[in-house]
C-alpha atoms as a PDB file:
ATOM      1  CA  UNK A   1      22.363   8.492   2.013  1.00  0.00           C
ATOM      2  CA  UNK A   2      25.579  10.237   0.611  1.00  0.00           C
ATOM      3  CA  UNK A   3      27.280   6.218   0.659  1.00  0.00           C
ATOM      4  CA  UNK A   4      24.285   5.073  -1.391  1.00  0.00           C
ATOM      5  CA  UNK A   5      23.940   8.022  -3.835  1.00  0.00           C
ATOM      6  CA  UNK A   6      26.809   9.211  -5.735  1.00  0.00           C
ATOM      7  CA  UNK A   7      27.660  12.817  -5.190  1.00  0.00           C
ATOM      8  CA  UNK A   8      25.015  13.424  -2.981  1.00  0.00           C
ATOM      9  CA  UNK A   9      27.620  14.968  -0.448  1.00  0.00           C
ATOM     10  CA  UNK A  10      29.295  17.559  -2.876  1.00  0.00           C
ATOM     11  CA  UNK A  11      25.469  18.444  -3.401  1.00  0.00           C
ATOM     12  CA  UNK A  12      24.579  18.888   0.153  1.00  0.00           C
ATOM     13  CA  UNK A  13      28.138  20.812   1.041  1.00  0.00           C
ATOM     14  CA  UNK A  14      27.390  23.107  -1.769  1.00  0.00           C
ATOM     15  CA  UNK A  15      23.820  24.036  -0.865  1.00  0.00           C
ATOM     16  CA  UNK A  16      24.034  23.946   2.659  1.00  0.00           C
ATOM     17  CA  UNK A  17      27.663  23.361   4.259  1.00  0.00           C
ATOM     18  CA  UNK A  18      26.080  23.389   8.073  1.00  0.00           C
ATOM     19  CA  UNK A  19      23.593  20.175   6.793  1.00  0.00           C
ATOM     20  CA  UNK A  20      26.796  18.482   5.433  1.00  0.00           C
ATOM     21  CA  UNK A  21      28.663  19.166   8.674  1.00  0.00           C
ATOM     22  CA  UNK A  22      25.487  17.972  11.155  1.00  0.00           C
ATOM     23  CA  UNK A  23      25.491  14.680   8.668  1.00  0.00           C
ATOM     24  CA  UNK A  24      29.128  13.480   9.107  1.00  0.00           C
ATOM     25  CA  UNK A  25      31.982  14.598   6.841  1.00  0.00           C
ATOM     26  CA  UNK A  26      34.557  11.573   8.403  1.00  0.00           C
ATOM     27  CA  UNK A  27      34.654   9.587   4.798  1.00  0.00           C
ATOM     28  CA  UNK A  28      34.265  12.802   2.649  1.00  0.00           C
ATOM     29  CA  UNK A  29      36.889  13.708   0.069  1.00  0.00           C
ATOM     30  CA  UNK A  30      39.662  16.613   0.974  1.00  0.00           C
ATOM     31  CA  UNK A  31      38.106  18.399  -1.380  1.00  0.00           C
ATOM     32  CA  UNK A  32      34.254  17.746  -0.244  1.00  0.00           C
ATOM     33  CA  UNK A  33      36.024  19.104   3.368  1.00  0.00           C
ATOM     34  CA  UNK A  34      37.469  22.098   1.695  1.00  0.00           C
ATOM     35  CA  UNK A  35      34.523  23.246  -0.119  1.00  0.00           C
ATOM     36  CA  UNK A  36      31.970  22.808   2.871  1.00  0.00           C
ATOM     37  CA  UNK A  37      34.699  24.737   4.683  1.00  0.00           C
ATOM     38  CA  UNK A  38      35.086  27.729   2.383  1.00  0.00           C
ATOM     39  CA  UNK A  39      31.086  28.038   1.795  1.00  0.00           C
ATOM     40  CA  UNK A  40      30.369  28.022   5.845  1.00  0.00           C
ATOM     41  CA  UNK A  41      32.975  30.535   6.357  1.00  0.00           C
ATOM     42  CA  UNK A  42      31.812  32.542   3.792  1.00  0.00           C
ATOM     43  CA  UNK A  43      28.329  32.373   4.417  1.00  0.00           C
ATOM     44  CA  UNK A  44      29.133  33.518   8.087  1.00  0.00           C
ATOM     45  CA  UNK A  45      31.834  35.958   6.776  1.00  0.00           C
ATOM     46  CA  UNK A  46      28.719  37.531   4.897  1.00  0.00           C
ATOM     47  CA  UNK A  47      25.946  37.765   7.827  1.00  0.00           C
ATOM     48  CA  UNK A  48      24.431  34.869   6.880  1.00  0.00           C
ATOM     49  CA  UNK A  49      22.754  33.282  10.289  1.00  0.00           C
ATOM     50  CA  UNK A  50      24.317  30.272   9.874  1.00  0.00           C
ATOM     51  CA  UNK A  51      26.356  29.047  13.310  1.00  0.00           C
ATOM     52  CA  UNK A  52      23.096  30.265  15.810  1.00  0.00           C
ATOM     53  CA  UNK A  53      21.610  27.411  16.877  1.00  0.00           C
ATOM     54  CA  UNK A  54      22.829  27.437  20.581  1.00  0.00           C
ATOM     55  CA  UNK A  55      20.096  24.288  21.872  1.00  0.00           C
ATOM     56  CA  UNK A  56      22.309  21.586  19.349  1.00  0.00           C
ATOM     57  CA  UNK A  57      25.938  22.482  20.048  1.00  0.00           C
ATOM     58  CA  UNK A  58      27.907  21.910  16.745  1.00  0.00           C
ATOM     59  CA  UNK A  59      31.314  19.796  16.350  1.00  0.00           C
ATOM     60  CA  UNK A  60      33.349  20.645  13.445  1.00  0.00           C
ATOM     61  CA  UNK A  61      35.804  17.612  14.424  1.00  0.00           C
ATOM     62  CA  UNK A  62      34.067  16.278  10.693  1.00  0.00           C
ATOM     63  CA  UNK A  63      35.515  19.166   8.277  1.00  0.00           C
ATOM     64  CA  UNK A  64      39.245  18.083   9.573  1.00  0.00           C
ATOM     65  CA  UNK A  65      41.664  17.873   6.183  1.00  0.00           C
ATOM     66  CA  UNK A  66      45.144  18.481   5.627  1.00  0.00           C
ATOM     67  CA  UNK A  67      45.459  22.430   4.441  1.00  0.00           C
ATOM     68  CA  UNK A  68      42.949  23.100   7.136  1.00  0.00           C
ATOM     69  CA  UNK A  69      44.967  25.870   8.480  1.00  0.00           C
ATOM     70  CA  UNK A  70      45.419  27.801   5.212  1.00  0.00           C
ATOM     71  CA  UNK A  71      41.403  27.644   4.791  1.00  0.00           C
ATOM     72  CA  UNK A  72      40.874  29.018   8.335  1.00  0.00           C
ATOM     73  CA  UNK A  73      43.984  31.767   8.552  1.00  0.00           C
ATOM     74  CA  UNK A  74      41.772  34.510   6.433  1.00  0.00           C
ATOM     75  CA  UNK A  75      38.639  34.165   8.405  1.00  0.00           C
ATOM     76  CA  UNK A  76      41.110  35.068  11.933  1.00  0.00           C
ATOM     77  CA  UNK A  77      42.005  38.407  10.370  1.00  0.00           C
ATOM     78  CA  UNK A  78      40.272  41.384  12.680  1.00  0.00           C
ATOM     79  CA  UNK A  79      38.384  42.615   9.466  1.00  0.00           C
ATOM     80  CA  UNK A  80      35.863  39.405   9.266  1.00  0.00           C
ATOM     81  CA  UNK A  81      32.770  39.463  10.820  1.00  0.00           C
ATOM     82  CA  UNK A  82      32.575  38.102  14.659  1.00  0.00           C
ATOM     83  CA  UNK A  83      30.378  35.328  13.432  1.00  0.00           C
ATOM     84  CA  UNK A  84      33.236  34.091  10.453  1.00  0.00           C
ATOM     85  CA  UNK A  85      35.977  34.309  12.924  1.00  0.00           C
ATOM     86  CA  UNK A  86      33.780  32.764  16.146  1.00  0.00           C
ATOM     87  CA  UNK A  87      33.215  29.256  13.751  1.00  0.00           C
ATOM     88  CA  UNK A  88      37.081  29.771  12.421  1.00  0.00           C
ATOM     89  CA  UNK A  89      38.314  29.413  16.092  1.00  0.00           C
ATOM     90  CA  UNK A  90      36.000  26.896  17.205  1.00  0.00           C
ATOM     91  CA  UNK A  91      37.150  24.585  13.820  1.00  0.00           C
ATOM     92  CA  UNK A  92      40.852  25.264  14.845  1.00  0.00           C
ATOM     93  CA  UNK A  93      39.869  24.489  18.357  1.00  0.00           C
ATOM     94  CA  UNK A  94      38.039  21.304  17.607  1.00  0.00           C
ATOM     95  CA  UNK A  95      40.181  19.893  15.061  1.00  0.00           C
ATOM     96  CA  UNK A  96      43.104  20.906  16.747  1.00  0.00           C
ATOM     97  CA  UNK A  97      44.514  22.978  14.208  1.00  0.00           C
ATOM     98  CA  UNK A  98      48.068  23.884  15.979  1.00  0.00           C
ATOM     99  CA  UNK A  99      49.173  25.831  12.607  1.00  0.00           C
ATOM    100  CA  UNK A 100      46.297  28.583  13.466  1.00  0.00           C
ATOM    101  CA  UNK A 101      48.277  29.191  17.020  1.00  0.00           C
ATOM    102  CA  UNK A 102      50.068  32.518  16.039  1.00  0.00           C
ATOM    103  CA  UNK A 103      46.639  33.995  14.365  1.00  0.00           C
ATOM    104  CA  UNK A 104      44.441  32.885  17.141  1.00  0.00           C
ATOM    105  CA  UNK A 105      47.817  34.610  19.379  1.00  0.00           C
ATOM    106  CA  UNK A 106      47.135  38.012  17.617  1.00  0.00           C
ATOM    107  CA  UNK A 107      43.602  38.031  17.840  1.00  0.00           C
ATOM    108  CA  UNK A 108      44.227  37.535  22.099  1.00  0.00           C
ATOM    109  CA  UNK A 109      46.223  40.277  22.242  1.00  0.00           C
ATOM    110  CA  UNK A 110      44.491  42.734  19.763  1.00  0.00           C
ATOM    111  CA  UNK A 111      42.677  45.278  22.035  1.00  0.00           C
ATOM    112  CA  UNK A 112      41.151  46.593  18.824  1.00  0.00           C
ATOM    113  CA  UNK A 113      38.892  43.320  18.784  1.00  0.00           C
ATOM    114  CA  UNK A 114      36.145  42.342  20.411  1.00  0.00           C
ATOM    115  CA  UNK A 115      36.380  41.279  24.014  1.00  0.00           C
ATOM    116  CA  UNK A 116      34.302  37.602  23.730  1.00  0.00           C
ATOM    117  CA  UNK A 117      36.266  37.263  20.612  1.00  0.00           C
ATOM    118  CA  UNK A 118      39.929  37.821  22.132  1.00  0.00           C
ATOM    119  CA  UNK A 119      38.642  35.592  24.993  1.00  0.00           C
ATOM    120  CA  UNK A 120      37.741  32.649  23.398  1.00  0.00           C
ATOM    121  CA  UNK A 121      40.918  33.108  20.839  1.00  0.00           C
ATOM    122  CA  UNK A 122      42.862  33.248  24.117  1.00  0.00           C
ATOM    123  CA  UNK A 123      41.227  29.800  25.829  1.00  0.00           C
ATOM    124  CA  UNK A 124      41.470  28.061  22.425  1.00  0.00           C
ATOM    125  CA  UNK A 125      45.214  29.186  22.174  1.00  0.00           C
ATOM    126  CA  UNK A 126      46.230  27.781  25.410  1.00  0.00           C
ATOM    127  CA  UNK A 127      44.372  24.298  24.313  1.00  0.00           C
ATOM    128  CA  UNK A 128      46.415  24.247  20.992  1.00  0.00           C
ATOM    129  CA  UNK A 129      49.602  25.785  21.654  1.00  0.00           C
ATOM    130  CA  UNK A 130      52.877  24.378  23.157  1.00  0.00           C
ATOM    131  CA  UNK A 131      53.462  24.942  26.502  1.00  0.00           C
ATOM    132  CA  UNK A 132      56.614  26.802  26.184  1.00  0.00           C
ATOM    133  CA  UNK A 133      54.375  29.320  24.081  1.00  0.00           C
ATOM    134  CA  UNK A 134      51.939  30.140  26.967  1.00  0.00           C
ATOM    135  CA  UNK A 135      54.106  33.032  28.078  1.00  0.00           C
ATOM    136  CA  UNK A 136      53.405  34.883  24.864  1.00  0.00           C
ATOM    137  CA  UNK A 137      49.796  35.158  26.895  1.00  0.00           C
ATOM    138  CA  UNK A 138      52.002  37.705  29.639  1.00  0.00           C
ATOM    139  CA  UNK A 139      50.384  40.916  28.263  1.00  0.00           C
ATOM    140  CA  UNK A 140      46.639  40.024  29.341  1.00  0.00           C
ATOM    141  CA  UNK A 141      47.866  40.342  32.515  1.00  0.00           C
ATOM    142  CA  UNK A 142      47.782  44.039  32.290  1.00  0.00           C
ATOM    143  CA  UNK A 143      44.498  44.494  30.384  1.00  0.00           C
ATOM    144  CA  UNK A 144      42.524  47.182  31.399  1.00  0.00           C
ATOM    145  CA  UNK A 145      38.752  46.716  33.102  1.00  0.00           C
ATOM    146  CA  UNK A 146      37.400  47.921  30.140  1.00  0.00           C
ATOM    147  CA  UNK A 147      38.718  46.000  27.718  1.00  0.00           C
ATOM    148  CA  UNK A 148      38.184  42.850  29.691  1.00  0.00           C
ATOM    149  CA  UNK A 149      34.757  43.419  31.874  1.00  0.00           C
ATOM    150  CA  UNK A 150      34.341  39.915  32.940  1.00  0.00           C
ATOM    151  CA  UNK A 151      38.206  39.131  33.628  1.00  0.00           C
ATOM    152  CA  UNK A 152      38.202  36.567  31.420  1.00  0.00           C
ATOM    153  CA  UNK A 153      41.291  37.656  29.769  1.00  0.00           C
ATOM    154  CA  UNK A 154      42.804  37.977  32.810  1.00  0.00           C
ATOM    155  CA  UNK A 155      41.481  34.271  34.124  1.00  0.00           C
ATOM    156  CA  UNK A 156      42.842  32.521  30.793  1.00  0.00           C
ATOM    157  CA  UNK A 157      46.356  34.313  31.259  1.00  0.00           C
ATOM    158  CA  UNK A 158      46.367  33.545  35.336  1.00  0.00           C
ATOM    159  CA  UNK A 159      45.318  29.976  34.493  1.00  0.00           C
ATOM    160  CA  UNK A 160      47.961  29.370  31.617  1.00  0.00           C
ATOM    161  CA  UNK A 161      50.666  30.695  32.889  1.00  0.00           C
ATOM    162  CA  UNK A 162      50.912  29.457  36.557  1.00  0.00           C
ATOM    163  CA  UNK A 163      53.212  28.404  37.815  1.00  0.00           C
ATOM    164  CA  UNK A 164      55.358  27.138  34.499  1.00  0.00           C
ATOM    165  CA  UNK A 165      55.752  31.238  33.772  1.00  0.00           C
ATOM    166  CA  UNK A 166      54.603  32.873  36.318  1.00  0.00           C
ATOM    167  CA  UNK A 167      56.141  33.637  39.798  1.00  0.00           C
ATOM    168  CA  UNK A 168      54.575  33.314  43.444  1.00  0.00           C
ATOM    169  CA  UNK A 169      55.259  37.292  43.895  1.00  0.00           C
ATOM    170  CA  UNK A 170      53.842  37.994  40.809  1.00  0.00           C
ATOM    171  CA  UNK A 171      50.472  36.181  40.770  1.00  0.00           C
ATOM    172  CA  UNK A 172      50.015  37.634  44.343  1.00  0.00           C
ATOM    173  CA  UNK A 173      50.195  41.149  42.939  1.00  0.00           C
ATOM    174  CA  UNK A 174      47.835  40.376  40.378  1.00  0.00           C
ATOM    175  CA  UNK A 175      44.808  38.544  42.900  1.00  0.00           C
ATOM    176  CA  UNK A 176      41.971  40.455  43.400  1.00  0.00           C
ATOM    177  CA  UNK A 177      38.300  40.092  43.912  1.00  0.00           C
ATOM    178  CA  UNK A 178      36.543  38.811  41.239  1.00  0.00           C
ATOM    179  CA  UNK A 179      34.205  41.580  39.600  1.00  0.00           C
ATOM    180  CA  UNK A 180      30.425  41.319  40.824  1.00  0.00           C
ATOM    181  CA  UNK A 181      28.121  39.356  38.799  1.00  0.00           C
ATOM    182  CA  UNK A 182      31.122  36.735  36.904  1.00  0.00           C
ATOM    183  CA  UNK A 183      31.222  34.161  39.342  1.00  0.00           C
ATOM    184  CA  UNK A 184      32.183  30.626  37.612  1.00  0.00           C
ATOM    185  CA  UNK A 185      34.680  32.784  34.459  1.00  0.00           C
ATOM    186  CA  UNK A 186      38.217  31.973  33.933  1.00  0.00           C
ATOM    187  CA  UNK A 187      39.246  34.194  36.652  1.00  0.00           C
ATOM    188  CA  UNK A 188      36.815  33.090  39.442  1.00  0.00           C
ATOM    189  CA  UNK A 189      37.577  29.102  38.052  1.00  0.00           C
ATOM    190  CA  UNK A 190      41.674  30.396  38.678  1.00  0.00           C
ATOM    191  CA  UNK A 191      40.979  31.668  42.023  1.00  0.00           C
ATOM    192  CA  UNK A 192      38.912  28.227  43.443  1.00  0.00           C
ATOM    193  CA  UNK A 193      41.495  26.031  41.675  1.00  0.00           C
END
């Protein structure tokens, strides 16, 4: 429908930037891609239940544009709602958006932030970053229990940084069981692998 009516994209972007990105934003303008971008963000940003519907997994490969980065950088601060930052990373993540790598870095190692939210920084850091950059992952090897319940921290760490940055006697004095009830996390994938 957007081809055949003129417009009818900007419309949809503006009223409802999730619609826009279910529909296909491949042939949209940078600009059509920028705006959708800023209004999801800052619907999430503002508690708006907008990135919830868990039975359709979304793909925001469609809202890729050069400048992506600079659109996504204030929504990876540790003062925006879980929900803003959550769609930020999984944009960076699926349109591999390598500029983000130091933010989504910070967010990893921030134990002021929430744990699912320094996890899934974490896995989508490792996907974007360069290799050589993995090591910057070495603190989350010391995380405490607390601030990492389901050793997922400690999983995305063990499985980045063996064996490129990580030696035999040291990943021996990190092994342990796996905590009760987290069988198939990072940790428990590291130790089958």
């Amino acid at each position: 429908v957007g081809r055949l009516v003129p417009g009818f994209g900007e419309q949809i972007a503006e009223i409802d930037p999730l619609a826009a990105l279910r529909a296909g934003l491949e042939e949209a303008s940078t600009d059509l891609r920028r705006s959708a971008v800023q209004a999801y963000l800052a619907r999430c940003a503002s508690g708006d239940d907008v990135d919830s519907d868990f039975l359709e997994p979304i793909s925001y490969s469609g809202f890729a544009f050069d400048g992506l980065a600079d659109a996504l950088k204030p929504f990876l601060r540790t003062s925006v709602r879980r929900e803003a930052k959550r769609a930020a990373i999984q944009m960076a993540k699926d349109c591999r958006v390598e500029d983000v790598v130091p933010e989504l870095l910070r967010l990893a190692l921030d134990e002021a932030e929430l744990q699912e939210i320094r996890a899934f920084a974490a896995r989508t850091f490792v996907k974007l970053a360069k290799e050589r950059d993995r090591r910057k992952l070495k603190p989350l090897l010391k995380v405490k229990p607390e601030h990492d319940p389901d050793d997922s921290l400690l999983g995305t760490a063990l499985a980045a940084l063996w064996p490129e940055h990580l030696s035999w006697s040291a990943l021996i004095k990190l092994i342990r069981a796996p905590r009760d009830g987290y069988i198939g996390w990072p940790y428990s994938s590291f130790l089958s692998e």
